[in-house]
PDB file of N, CA and C in Angstrom:
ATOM      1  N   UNK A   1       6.406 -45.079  24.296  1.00  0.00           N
ATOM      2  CA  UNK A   1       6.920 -44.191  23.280  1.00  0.00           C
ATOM      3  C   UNK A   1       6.065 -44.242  22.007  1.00  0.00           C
ATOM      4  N   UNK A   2       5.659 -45.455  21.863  1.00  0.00           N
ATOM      5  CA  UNK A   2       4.745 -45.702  20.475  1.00  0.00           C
ATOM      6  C   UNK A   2       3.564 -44.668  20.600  1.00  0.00           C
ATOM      7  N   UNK A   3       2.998 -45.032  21.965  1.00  0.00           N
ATOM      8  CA  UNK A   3       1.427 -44.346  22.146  1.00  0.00           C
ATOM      9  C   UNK A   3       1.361 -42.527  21.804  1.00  0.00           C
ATOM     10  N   UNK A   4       2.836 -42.102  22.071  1.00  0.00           N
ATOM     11  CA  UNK A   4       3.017 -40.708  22.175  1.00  0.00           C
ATOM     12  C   UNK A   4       3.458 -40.529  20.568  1.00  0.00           C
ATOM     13  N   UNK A   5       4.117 -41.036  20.150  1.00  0.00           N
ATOM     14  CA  UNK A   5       4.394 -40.713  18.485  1.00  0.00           C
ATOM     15  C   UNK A   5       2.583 -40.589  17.918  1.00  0.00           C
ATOM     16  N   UNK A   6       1.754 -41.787  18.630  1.00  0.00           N
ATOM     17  CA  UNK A   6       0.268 -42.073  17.909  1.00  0.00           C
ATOM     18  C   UNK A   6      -0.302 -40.568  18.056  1.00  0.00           C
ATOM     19  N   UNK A   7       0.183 -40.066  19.311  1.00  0.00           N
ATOM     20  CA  UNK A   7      -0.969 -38.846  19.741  1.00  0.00           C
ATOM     21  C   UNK A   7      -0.442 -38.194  19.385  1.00  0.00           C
ATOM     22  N   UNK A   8       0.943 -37.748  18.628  1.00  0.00           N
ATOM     23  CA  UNK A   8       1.501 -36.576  18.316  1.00  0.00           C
ATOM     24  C   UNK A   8       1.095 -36.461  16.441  1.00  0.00           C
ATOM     25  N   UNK A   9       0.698 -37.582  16.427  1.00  0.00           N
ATOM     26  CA  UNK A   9       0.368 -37.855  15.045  1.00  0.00           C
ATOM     27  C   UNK A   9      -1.313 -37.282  14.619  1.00  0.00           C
ATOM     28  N   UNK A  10      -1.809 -37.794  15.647  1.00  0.00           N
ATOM     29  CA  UNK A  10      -3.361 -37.290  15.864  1.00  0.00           C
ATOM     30  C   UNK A  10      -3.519 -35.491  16.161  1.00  0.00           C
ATOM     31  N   UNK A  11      -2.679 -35.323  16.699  1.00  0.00           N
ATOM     32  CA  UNK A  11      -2.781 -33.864  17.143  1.00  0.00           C
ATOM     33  C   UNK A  11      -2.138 -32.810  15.482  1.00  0.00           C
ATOM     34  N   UNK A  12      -1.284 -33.702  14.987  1.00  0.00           N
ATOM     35  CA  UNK A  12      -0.943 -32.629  14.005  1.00  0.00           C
ATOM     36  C   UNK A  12      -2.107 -33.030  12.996  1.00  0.00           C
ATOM     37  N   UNK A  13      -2.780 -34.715  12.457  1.00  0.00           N
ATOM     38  CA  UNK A  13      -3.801 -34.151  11.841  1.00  0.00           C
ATOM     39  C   UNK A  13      -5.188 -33.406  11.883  1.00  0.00           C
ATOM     40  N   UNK A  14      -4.936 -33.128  13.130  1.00  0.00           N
ATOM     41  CA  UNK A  14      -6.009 -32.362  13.618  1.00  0.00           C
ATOM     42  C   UNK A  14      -5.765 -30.843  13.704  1.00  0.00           C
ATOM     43  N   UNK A  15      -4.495 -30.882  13.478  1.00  0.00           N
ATOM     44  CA  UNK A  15      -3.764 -29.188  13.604  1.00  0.00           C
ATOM     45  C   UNK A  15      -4.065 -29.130  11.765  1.00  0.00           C
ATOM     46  N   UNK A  16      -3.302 -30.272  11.054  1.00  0.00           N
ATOM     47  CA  UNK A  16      -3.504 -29.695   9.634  1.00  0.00           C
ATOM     48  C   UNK A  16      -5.145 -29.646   9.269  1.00  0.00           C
ATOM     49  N   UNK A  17      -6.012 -29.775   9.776  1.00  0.00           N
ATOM     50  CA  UNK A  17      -7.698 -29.684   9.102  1.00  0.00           C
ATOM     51  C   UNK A  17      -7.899 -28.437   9.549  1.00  0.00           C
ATOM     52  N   UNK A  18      -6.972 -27.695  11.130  1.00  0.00           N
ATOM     53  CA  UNK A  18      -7.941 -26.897  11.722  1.00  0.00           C
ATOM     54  C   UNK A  18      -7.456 -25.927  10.600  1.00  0.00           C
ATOM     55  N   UNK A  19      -5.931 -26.206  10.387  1.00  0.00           N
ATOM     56  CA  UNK A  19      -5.100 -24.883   9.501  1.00  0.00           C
ATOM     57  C   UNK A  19      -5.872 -24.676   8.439  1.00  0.00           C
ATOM     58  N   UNK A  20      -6.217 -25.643   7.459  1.00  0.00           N
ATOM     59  CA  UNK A  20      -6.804 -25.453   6.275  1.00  0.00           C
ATOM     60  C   UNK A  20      -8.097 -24.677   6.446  1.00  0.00           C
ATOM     61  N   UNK A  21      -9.034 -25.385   7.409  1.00  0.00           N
ATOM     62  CA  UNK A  21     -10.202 -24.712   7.828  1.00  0.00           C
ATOM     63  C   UNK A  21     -10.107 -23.259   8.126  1.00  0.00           C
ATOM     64  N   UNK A  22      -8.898 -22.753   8.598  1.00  0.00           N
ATOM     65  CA  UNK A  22      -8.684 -21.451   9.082  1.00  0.00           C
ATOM     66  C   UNK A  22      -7.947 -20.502   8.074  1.00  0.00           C
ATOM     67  N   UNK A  23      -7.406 -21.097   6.645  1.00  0.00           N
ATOM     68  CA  UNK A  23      -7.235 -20.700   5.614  1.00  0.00           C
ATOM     69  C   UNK A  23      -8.147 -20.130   4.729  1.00  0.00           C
ATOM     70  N   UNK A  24      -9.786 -21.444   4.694  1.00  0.00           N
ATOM     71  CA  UNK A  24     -10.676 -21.266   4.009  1.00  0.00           C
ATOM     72  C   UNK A  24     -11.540 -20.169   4.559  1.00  0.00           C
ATOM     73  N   UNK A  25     -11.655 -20.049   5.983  1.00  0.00           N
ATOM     74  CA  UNK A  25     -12.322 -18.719   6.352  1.00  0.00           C
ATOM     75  C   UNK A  25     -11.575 -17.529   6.058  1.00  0.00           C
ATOM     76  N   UNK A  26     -10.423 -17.436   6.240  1.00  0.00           N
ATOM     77  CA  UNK A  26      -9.644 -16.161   6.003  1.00  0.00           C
ATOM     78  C   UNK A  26     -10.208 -16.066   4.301  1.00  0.00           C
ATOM     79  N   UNK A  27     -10.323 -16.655   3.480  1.00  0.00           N
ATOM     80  CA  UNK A  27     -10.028 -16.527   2.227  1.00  0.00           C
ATOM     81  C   UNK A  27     -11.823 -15.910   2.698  1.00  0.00           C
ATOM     82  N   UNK A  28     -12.867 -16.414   3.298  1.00  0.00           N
ATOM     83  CA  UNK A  28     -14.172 -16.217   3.118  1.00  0.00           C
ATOM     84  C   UNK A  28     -14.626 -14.406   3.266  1.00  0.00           C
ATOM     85  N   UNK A  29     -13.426 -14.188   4.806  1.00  0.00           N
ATOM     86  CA  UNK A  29     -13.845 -13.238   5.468  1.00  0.00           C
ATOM     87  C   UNK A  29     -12.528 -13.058   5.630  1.00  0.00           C
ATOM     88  N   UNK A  30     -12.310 -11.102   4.888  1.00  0.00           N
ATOM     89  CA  UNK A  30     -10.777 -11.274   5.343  1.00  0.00           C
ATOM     90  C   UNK A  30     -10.777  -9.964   6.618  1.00  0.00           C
ATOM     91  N   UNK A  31      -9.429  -9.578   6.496  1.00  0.00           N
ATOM     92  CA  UNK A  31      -8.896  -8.861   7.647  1.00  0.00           C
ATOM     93  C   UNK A  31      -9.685  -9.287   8.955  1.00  0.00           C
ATOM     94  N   UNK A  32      -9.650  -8.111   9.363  1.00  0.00           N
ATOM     95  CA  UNK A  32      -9.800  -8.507  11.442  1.00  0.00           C
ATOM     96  C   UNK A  32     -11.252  -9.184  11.519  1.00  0.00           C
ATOM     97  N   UNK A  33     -12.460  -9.047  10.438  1.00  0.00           N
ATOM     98  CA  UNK A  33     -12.865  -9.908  10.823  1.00  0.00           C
ATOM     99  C   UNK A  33     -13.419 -11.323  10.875  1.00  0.00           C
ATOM    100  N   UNK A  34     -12.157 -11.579   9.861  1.00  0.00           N
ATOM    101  CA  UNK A  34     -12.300 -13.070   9.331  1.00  0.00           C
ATOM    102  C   UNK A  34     -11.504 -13.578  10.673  1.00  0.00           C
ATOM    103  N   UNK A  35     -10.339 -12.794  11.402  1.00  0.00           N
ATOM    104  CA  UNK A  35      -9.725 -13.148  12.586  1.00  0.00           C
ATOM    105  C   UNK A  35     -10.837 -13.634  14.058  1.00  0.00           C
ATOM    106  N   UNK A  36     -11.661 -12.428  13.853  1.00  0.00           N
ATOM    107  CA  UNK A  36     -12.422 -12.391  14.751  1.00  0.00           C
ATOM    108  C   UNK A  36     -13.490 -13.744  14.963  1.00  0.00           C
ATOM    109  N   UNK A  37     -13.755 -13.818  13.561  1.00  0.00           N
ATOM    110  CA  UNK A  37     -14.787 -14.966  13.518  1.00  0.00           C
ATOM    111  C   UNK A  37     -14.255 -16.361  13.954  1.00  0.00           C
ATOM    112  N   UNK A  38     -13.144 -16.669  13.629  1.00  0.00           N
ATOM    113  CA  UNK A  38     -12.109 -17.911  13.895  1.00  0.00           C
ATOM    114  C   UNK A  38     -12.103 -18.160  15.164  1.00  0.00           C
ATOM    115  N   UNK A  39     -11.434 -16.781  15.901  1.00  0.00           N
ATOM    116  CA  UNK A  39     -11.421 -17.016  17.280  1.00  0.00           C
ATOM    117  C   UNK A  39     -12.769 -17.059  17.855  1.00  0.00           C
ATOM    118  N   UNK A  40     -14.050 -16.552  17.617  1.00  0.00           N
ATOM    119  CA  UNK A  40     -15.132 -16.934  18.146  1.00  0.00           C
ATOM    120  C   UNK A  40     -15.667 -18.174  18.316  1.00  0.00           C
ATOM    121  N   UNK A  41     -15.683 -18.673  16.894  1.00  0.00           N
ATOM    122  CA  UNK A  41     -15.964 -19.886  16.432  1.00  0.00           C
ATOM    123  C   UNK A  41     -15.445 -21.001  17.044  1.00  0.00           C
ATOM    124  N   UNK A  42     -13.891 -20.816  17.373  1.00  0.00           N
ATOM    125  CA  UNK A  42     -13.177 -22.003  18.031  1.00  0.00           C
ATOM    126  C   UNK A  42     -13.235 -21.759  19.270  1.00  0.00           C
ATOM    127  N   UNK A  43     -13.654 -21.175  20.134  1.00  0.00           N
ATOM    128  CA  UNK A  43     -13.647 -20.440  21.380  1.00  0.00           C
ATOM    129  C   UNK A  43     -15.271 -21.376  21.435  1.00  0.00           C
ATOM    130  N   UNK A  44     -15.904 -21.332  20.354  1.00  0.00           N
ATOM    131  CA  UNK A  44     -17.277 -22.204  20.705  1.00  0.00           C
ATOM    132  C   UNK A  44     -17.582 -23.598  21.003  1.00  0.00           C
ATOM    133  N   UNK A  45     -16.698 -23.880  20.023  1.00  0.00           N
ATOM    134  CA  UNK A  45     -16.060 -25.624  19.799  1.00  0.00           C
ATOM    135  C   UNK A  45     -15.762 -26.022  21.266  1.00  0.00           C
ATOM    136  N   UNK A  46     -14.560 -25.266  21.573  1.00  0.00           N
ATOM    137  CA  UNK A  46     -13.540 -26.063  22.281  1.00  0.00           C
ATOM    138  C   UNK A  46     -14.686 -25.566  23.645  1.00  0.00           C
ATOM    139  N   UNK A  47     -15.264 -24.684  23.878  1.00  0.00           N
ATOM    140  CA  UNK A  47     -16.469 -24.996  24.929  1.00  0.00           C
ATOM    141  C   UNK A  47     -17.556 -25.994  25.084  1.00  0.00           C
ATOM    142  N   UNK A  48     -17.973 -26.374  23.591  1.00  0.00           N
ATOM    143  CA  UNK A  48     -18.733 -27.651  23.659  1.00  0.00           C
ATOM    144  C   UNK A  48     -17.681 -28.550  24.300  1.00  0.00           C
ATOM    145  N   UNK A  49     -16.219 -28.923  23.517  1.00  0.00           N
ATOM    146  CA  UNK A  49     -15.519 -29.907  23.814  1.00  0.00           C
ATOM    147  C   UNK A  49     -15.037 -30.077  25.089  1.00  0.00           C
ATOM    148  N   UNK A  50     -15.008 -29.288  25.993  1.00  0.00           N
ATOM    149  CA  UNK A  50     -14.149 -29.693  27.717  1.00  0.00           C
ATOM    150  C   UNK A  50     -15.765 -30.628  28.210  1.00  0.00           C
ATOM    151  N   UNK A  51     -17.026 -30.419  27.641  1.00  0.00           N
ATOM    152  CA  UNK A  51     -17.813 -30.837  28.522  1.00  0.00           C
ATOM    153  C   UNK A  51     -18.287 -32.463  27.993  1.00  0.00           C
ATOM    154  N   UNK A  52     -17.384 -32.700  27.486  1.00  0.00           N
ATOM    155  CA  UNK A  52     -17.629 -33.873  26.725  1.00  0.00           C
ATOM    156  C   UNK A  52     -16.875 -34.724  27.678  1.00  0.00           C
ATOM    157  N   UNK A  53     -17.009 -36.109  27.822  1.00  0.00           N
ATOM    158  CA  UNK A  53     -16.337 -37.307  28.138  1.00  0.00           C
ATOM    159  C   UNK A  53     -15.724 -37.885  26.668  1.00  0.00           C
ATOM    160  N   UNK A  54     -14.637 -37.943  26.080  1.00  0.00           N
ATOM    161  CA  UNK A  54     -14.225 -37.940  24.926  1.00  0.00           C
ATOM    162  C   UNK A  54     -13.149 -38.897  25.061  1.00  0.00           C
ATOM    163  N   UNK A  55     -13.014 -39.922  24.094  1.00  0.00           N
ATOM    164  CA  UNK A  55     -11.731 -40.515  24.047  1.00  0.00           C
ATOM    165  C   UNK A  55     -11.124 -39.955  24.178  1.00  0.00           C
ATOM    166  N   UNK A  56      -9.093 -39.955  24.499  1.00  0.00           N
ATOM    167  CA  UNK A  56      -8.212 -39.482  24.376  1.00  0.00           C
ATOM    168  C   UNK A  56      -7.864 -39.231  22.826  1.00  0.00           C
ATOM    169  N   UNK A  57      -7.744 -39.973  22.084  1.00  0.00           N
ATOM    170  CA  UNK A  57      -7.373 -39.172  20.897  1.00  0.00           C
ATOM    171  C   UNK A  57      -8.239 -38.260  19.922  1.00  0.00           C
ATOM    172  N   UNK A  58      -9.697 -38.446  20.637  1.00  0.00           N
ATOM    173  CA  UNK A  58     -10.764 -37.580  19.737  1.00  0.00           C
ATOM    174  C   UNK A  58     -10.223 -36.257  20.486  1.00  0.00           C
ATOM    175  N   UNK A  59     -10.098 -36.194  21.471  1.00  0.00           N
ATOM    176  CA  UNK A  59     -10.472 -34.973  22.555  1.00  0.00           C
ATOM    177  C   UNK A  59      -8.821 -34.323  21.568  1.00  0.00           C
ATOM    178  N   UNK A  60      -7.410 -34.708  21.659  1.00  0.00           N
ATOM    179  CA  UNK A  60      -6.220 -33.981  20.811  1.00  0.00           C
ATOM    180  C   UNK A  60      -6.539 -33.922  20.132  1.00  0.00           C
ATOM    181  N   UNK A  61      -7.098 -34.937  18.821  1.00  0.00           N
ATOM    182  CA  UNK A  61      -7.475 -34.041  17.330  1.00  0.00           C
ATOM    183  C   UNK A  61      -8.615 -32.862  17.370  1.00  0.00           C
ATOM    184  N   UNK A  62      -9.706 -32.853  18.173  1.00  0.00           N
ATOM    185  CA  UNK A  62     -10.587 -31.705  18.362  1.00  0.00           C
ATOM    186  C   UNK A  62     -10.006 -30.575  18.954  1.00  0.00           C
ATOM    187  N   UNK A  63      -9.374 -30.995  19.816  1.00  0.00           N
ATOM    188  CA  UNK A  63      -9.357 -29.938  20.693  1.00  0.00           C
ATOM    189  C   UNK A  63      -7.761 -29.228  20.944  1.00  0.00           C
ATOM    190  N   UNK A  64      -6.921 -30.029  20.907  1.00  0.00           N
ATOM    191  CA  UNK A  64      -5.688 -29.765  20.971  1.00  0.00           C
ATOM    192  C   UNK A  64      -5.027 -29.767  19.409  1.00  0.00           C
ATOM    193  N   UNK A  65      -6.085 -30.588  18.415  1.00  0.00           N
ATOM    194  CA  UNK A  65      -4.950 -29.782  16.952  1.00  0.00           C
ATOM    195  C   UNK A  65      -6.127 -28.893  16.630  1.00  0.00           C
ATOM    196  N   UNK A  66      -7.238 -29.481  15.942  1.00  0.00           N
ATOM    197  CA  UNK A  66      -7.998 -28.540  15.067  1.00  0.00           C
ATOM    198  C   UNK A  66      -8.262 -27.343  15.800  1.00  0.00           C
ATOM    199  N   UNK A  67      -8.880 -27.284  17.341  1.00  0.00           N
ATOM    200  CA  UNK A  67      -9.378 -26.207  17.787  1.00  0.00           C
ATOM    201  C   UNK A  67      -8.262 -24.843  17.223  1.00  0.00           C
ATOM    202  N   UNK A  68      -6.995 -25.726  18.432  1.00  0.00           N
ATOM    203  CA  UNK A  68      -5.466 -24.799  18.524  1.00  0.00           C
ATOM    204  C   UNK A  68      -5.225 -24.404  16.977  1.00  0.00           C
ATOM    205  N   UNK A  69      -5.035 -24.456  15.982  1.00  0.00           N
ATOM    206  CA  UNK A  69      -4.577 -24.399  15.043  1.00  0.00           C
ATOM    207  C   UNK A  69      -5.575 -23.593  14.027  1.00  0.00           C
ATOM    208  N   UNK A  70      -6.916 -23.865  14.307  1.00  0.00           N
ATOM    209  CA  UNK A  70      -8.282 -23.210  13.340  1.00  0.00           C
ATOM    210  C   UNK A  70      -8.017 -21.856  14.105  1.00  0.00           C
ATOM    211  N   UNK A  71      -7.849 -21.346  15.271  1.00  0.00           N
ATOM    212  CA  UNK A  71      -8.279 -20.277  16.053  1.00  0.00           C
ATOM    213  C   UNK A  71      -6.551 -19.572  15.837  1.00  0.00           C
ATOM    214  N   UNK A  72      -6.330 -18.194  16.161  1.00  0.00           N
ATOM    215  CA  UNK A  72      -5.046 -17.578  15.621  1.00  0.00           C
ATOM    216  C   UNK A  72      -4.829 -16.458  17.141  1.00  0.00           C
ATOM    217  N   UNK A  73      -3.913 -16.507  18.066  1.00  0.00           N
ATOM    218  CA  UNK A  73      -3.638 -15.445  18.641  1.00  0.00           C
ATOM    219  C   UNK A  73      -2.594 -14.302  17.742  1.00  0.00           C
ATOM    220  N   UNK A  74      -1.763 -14.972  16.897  1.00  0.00           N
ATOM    221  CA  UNK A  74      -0.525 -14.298  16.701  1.00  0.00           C
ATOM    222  C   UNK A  74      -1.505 -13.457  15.329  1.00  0.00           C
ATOM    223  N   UNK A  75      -2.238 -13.901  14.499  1.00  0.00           N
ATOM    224  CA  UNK A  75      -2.806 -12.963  13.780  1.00  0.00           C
ATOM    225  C   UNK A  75      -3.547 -11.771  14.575  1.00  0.00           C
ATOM    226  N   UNK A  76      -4.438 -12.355  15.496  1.00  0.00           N
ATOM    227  CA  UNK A  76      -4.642 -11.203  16.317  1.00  0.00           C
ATOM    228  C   UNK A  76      -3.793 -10.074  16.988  1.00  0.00           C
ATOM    229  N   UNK A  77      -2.877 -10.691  17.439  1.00  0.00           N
ATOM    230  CA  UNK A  77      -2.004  -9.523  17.838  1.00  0.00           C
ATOM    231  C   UNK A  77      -1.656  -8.992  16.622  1.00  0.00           C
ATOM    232  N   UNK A  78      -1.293  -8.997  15.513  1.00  0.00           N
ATOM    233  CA  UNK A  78      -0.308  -8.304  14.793  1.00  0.00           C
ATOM    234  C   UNK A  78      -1.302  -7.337  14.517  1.00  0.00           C
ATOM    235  N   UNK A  79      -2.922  -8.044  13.807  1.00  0.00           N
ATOM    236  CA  UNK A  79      -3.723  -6.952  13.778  1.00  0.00           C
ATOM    237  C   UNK A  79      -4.141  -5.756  14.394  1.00  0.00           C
ATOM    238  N   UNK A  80      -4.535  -6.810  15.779  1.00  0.00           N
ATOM    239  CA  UNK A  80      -4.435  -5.286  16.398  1.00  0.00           C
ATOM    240  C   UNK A  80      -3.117  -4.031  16.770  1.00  0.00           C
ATOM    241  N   UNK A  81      -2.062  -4.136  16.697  1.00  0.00           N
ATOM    242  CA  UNK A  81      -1.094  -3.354  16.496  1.00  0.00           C
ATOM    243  C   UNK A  81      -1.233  -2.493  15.108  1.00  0.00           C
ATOM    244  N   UNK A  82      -2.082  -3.341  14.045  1.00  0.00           N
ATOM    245  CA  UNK A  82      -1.923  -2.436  13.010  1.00  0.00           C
ATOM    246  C   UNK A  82      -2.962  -1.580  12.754  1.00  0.00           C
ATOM    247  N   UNK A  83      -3.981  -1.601  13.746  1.00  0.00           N
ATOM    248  CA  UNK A  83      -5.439  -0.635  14.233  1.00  0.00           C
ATOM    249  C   UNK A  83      -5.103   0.647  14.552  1.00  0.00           C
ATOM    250  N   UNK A  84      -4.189   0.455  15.238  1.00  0.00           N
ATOM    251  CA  UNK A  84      -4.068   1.823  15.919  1.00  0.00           C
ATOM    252  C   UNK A  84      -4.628   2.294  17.357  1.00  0.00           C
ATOM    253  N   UNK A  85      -4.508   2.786  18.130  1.00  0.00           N
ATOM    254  CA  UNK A  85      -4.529   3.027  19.818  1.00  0.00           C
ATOM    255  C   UNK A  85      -6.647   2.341  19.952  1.00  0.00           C
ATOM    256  N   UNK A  86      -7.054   3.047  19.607  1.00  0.00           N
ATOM    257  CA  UNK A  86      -8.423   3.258  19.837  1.00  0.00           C
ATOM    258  C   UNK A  86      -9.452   1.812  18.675  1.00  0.00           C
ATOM    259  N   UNK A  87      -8.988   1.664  17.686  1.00  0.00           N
ATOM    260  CA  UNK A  87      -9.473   0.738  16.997  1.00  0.00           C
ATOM    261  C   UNK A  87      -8.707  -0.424  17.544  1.00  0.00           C
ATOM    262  N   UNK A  88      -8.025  -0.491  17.754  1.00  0.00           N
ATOM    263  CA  UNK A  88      -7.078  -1.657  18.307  1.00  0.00           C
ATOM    264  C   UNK A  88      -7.808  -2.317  19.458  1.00  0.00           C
ATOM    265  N   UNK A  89      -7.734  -0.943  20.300  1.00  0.00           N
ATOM    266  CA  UNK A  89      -7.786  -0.857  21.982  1.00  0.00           C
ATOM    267  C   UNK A  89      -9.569  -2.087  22.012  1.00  0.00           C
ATOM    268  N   UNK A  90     -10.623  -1.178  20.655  1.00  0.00           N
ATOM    269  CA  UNK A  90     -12.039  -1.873  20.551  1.00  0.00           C
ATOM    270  C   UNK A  90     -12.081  -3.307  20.123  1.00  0.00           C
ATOM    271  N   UNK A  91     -11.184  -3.722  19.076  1.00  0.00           N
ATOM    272  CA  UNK A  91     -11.081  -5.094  18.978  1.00  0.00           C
ATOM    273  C   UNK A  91     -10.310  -5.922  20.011  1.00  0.00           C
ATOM    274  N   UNK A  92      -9.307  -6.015  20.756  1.00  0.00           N
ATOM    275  CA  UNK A  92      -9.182  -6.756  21.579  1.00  0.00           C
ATOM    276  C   UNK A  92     -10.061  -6.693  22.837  1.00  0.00           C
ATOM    277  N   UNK A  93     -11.083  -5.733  23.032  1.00  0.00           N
ATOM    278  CA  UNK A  93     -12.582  -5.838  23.923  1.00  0.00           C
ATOM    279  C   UNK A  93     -13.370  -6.893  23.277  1.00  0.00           C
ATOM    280  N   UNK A  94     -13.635  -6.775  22.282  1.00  0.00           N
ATOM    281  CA  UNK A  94     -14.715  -7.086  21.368  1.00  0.00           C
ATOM    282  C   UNK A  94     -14.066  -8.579  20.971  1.00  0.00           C
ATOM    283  N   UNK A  95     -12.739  -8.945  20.637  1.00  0.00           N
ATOM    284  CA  UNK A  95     -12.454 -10.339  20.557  1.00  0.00           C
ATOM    285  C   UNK A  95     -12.314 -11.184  22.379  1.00  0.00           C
ATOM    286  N   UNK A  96     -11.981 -10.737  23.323  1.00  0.00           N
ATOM    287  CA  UNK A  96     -11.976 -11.412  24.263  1.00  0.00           C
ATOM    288  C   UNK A  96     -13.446 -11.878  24.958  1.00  0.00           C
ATOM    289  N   UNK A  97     -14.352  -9.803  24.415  1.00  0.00           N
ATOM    290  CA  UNK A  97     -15.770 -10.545  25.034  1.00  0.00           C
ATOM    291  C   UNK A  97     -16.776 -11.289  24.838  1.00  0.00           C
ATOM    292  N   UNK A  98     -16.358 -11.853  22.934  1.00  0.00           N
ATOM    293  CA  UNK A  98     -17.129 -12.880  22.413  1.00  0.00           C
ATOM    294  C   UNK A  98     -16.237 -13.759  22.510  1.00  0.00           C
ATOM    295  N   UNK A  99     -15.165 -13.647  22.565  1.00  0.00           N
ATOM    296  CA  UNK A  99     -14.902 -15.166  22.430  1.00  0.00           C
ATOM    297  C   UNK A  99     -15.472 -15.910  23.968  1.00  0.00           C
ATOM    298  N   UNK A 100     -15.068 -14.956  25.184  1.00  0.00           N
ATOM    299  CA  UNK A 100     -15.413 -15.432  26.729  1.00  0.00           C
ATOM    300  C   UNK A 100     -17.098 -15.926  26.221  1.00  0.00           C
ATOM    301  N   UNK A 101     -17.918 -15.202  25.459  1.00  0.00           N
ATOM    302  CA  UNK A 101     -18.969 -15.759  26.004  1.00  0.00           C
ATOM    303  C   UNK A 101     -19.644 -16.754  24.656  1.00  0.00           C
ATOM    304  N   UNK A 102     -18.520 -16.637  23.182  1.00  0.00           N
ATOM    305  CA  UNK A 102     -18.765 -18.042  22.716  1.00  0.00           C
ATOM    306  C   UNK A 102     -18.180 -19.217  23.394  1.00  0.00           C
ATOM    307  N   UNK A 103     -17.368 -19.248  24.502  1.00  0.00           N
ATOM    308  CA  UNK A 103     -17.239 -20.147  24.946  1.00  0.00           C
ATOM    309  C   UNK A 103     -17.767 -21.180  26.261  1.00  0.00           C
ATOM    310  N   UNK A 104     -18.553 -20.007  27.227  1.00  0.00           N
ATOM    311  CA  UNK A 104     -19.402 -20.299  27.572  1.00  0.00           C
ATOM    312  C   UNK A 104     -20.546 -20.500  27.534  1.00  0.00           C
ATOM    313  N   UNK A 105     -21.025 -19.638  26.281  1.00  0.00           N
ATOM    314  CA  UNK A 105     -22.465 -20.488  25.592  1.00  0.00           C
ATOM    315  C   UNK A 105     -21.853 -22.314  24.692  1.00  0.00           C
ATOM    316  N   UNK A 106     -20.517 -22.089  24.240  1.00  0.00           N
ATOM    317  CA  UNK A 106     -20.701 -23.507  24.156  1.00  0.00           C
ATOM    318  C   UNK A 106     -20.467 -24.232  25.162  1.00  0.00           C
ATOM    319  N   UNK A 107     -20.012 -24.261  25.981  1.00  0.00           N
ATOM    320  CA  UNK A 107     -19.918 -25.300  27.371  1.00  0.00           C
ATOM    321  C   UNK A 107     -21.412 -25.327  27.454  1.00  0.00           C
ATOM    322  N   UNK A 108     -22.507 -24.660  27.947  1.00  0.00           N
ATOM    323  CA  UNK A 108     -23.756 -24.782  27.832  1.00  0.00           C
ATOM    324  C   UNK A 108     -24.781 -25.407  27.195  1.00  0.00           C
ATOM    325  N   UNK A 109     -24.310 -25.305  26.200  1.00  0.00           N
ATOM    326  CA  UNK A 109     -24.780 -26.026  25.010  1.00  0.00           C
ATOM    327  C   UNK A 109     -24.234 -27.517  24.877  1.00  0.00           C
ATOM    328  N   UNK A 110     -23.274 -27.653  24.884  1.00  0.00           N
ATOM    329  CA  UNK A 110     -22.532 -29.417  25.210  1.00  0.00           C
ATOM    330  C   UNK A 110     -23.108 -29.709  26.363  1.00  0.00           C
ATOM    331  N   UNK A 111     -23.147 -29.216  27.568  1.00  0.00           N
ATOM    332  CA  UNK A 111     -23.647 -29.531  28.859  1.00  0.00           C
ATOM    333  C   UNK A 111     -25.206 -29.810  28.639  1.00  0.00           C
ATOM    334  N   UNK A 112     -25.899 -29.299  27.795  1.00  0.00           N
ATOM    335  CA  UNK A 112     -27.079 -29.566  27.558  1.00  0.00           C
ATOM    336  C   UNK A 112     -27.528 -30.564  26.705  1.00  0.00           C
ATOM    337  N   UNK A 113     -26.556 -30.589  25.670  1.00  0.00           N
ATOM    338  CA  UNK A 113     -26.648 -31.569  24.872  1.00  0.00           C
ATOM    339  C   UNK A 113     -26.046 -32.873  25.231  1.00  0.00           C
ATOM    340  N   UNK A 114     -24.831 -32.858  25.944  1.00  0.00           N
ATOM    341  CA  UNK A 114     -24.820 -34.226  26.751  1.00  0.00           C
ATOM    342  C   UNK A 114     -25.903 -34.810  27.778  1.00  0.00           C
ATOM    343  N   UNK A 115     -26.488 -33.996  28.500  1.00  0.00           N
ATOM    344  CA  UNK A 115     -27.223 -34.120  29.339  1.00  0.00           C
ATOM    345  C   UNK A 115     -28.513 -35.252  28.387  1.00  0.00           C
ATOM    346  N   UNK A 116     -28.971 -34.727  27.535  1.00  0.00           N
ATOM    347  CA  UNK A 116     -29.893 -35.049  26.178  1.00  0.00           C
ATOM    348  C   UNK A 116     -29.599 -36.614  25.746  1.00  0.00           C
ATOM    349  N   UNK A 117     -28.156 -36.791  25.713  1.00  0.00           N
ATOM    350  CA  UNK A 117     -27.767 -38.028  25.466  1.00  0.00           C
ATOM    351  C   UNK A 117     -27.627 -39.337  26.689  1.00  0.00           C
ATOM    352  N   UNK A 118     -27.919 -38.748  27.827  1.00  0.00           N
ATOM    353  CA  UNK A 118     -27.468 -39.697  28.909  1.00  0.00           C
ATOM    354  C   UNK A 118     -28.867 -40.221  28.622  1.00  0.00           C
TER     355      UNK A 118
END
């Protein structure tokens, strides 16, 4: 029970850095594509991060708070509802097909860069 309070503890400070982090970009870059950039960005991360061999509590604060928490579905949806049929219809293309392939250029990139470290 202790170990799970530890990781639930790790995961929210890793949720509160990603939040702030995902505050400070919104404030950088606003509307859809300060959204857009977030979800790219963390879509990049968390592709470096599956290819990692990672402690258990690095891998929840990276990946399960900051990633989850820096990156936003529910802003995305609302946005795109507030696009309209055809602008809408282009950003959820345009956010799924960078994020799919910031995330497989970062798996690539971790895979390469671990590789570098062995």
């Amino acid at each position: 029970m202790r170990e799970e309070l530890g990781a639930v503890g790790v995961v929210g400070v890793g949720g509160a850095v990603g939040a702030t982090l995902r505050y400070g970009a919104g404030l950088a870059v606003t509307g859809v594509g300060g959204t857009l950039l977030v979800n790219v960005v963390g879509s990049f991360l968390l592709g470096v991060l599956v290819t990692r061999s990672l402690p258990d509590r690095v891998r929840l604060f990276a990946a399960t708070g900051l990633c989850s928490s820096f990156t936003t579905y529910s802003t995305f949806a609302v946005e795109t509802l507030s696009l309209g049929p055809r602008a809408g219809a282009a950003y959820v293309a345009a956010t799924y097909a960078l994020g799919v392939a910031a995330a497989a250029l970062g798996t690539a990139v971790g895979r390469r860069t671990r590789g570098a470290e062995a």
